[in-house]
C-alpha atoms as a PDB file:
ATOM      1  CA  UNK A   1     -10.213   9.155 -18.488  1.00  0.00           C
ATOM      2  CA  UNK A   2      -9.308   9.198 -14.725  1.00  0.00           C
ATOM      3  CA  UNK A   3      -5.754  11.186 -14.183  1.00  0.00           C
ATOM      4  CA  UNK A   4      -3.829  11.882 -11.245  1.00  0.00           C
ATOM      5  CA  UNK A   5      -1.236  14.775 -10.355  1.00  0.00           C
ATOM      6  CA  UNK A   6       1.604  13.517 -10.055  1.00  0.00           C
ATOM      7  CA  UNK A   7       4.435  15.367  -7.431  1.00  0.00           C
ATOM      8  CA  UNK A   8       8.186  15.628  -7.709  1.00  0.00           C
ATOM      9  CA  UNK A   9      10.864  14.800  -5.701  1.00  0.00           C
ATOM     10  CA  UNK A  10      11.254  18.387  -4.874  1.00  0.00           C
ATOM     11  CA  UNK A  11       7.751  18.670  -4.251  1.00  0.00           C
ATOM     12  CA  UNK A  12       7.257  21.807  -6.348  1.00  0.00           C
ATOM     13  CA  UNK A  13       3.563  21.015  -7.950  1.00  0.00           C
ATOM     14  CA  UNK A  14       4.702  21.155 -11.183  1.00  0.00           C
ATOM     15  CA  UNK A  15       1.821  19.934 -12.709  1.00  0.00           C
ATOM     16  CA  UNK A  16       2.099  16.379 -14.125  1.00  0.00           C
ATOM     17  CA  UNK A  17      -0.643  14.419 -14.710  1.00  0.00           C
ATOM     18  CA  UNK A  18      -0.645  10.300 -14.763  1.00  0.00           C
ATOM     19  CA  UNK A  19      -3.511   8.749 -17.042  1.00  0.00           C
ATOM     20  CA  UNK A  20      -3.403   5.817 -19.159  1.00  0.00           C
ATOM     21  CA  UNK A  21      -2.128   5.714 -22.658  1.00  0.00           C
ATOM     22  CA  UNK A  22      -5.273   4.387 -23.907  1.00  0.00           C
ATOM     23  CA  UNK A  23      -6.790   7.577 -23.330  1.00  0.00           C
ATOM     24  CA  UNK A  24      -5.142   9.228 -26.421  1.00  0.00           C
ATOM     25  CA  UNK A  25      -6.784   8.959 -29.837  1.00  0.00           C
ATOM     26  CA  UNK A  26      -5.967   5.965 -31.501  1.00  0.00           C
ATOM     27  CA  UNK A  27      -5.875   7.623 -34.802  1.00  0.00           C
ATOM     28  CA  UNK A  28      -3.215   9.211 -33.871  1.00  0.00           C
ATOM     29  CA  UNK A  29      -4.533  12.641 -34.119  1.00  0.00           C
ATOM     30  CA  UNK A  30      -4.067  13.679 -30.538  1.00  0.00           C
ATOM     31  CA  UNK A  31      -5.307  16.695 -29.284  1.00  0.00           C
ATOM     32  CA  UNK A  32      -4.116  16.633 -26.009  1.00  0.00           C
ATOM     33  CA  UNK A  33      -3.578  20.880 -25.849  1.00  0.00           C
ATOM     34  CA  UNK A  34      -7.073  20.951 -25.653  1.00  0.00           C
ATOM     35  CA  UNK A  35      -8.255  18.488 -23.125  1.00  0.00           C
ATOM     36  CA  UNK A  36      -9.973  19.660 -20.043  1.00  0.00           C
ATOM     37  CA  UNK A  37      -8.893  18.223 -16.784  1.00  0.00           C
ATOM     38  CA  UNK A  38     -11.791  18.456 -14.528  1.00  0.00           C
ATOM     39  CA  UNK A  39     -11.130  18.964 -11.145  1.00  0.00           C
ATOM     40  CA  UNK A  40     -13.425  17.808  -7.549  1.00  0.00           C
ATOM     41  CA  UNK A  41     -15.590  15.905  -9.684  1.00  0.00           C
ATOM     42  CA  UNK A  42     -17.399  13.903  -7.081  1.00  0.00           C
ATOM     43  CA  UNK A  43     -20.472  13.899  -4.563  1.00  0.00           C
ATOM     44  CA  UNK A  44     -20.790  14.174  -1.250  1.00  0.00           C
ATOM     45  CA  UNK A  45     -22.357  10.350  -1.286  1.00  0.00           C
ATOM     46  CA  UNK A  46     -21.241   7.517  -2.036  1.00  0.00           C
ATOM     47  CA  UNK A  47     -24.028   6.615  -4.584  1.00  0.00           C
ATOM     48  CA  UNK A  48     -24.431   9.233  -7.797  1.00  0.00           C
ATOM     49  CA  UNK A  49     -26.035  12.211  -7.556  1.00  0.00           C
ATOM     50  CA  UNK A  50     -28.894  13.181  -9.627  1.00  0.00           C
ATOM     51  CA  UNK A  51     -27.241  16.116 -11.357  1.00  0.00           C
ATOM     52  CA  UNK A  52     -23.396  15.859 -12.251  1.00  0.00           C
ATOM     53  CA  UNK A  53     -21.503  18.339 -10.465  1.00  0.00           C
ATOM     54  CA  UNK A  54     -20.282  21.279 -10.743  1.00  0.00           C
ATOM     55  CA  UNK A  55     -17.264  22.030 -13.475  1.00  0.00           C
ATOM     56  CA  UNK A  56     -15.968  24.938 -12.664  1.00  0.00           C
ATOM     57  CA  UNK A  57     -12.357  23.534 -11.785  1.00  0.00           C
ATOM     58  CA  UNK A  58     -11.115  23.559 -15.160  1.00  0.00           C
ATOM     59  CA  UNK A  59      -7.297  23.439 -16.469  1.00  0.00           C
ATOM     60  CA  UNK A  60      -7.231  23.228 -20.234  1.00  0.00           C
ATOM     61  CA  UNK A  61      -4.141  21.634 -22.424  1.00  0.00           C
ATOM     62  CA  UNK A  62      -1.332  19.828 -21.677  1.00  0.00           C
ATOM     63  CA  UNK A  63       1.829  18.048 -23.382  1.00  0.00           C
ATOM     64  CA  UNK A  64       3.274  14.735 -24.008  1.00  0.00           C
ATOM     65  CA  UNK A  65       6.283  14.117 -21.638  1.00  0.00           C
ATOM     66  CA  UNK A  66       6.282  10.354 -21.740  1.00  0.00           C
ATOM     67  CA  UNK A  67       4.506   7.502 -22.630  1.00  0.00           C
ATOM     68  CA  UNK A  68       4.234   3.991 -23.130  1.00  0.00           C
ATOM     69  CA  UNK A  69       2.059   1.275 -24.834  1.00  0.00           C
ATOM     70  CA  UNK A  70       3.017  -1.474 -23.177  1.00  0.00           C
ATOM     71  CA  UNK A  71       2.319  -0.637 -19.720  1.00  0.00           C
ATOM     72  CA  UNK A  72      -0.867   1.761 -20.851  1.00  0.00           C
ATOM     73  CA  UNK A  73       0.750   4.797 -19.161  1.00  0.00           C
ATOM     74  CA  UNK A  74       0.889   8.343 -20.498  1.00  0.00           C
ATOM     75  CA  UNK A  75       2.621  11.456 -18.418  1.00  0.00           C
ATOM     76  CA  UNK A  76       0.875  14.779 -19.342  1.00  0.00           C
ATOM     77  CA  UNK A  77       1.966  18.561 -18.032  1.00  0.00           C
ATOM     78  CA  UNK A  78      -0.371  21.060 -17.938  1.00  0.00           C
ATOM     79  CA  UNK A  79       0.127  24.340 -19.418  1.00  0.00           C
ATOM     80  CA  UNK A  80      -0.705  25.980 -16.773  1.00  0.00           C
ATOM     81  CA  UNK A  81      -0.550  25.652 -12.884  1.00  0.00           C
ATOM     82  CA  UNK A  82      -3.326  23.927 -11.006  1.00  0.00           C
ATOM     83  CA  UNK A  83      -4.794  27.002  -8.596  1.00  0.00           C
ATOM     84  CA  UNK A  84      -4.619  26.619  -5.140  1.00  0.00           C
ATOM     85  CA  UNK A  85      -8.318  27.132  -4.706  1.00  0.00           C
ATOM     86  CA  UNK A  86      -8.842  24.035  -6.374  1.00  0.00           C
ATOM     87  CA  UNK A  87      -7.157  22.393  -3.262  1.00  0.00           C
ATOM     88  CA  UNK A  88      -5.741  19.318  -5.254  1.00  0.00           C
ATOM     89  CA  UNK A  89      -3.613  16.571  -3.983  1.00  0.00           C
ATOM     90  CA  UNK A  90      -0.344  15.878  -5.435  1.00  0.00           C
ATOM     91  CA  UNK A  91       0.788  12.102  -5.248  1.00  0.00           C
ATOM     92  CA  UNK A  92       3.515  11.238  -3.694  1.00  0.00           C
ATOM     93  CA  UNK A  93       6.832   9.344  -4.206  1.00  0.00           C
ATOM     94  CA  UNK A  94       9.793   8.670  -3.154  1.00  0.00           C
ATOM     95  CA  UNK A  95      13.252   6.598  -4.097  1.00  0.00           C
ATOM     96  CA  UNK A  96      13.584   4.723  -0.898  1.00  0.00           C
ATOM     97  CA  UNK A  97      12.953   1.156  -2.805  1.00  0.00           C
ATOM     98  CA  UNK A  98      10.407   0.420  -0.094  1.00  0.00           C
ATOM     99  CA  UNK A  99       6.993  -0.692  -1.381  1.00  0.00           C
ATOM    100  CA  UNK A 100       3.539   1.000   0.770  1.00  0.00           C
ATOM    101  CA  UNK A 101       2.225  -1.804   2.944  1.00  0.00           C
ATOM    102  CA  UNK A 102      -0.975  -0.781   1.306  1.00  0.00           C
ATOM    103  CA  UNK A 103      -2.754   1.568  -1.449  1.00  0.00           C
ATOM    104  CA  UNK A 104      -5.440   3.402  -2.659  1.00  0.00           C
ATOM    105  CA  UNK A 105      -6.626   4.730  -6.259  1.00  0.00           C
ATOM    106  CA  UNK A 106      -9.278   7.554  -6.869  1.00  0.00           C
ATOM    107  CA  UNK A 107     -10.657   6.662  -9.588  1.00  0.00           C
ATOM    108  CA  UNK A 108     -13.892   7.808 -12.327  1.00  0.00           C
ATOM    109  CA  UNK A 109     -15.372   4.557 -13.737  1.00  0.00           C
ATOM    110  CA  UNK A 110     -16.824   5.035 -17.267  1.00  0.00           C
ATOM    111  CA  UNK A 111     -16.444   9.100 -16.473  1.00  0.00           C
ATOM    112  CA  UNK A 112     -18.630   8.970 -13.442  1.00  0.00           C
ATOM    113  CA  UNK A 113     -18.108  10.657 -10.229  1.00  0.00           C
ATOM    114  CA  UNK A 114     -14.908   9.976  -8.209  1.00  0.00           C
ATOM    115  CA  UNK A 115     -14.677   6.500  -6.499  1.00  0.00           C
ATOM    116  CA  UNK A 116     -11.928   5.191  -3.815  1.00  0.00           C
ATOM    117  CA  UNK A 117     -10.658   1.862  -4.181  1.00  0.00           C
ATOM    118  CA  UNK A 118      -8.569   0.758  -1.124  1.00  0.00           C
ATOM    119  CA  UNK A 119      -5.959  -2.392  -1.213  1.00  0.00           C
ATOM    120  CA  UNK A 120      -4.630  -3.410   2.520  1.00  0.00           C
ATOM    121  CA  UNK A 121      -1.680  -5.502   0.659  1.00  0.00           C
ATOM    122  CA  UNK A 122       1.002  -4.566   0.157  1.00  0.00           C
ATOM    123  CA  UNK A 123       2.234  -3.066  -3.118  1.00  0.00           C
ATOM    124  CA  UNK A 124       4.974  -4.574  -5.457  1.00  0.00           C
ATOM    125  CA  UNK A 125       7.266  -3.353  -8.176  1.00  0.00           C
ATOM    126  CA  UNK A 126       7.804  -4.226 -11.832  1.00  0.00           C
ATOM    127  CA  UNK A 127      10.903  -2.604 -13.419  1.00  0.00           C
ATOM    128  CA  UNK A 128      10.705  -2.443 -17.454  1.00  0.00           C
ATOM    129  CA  UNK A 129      14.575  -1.300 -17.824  1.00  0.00           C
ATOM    130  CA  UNK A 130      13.426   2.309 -18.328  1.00  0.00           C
ATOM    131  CA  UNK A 131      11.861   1.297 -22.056  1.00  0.00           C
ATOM    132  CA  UNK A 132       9.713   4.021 -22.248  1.00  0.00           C
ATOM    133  CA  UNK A 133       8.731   6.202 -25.259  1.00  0.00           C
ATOM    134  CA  UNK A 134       9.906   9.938 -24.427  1.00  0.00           C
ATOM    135  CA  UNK A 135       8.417  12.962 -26.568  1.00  0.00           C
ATOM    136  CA  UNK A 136      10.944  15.173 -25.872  1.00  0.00           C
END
């Protein structure tokens, strides 16, 4: 599953990580403390390489902070911090109200390398009266 780090208000890195909730074992016998989160998986071209690349960007574990069925999300925190080295990008937000006039997802299709998907409309907003499952 794709993720993305996901930045605070107070832009601190603390490191939350947005993936889908579809991503967790549906028999529900999560493991989640020992997933890998893979970081710069991608290639330098747009089509695949021959060879995967590289995983030596590695965080390991995280835990449930939120999650919820209906809308297929899941919010993950690391247990540890991402490492500067690995030069990751944080995503940011804000509480203005005032939707991006247009977006873009990084995403890893079927766990291949990284793609970019670009969207020059604008985005819109669905509130779902904060019904969202919390794990504590």
């Amino acid at each position: 599953c794709t993720g993305s780090l996901i930045n605070t208000q107070t832009q601190d890195k603390t490191p939350y990580i947005l993936t889908a909730n579809h991503c967790e074992d549906d028999k529900g016998e999560t493991f989640i403390d020992t997933w890998a989160f893979i970081f710069n998986f991608e290639s330098a071209l747009c089509a695949n390489p021959a060879n995967k690349p590289s995983e030596n960007q590695i965080v390991s574990g995280a835990d449930i902070v939120a999650k919820f069925e209906t809308t297929d999300f899941l919010l993950l925190k690391t247990n540890a911090s991402i490492p500067d080295n690995f030069n990751a990008y944080f995503l940011g937000w804000n509480r203005s109200g005032t939707n991006p006039p247009k977006t873009a997802c990084v995403h890893h299709p079927s766990g291949d390398v990284k793609k970019i998907s670009l969207d020059n409309n604008a985005s819109t907003t669905t509130a779902y009266n904060n019904n969202v499952t919390n794990s504590g």
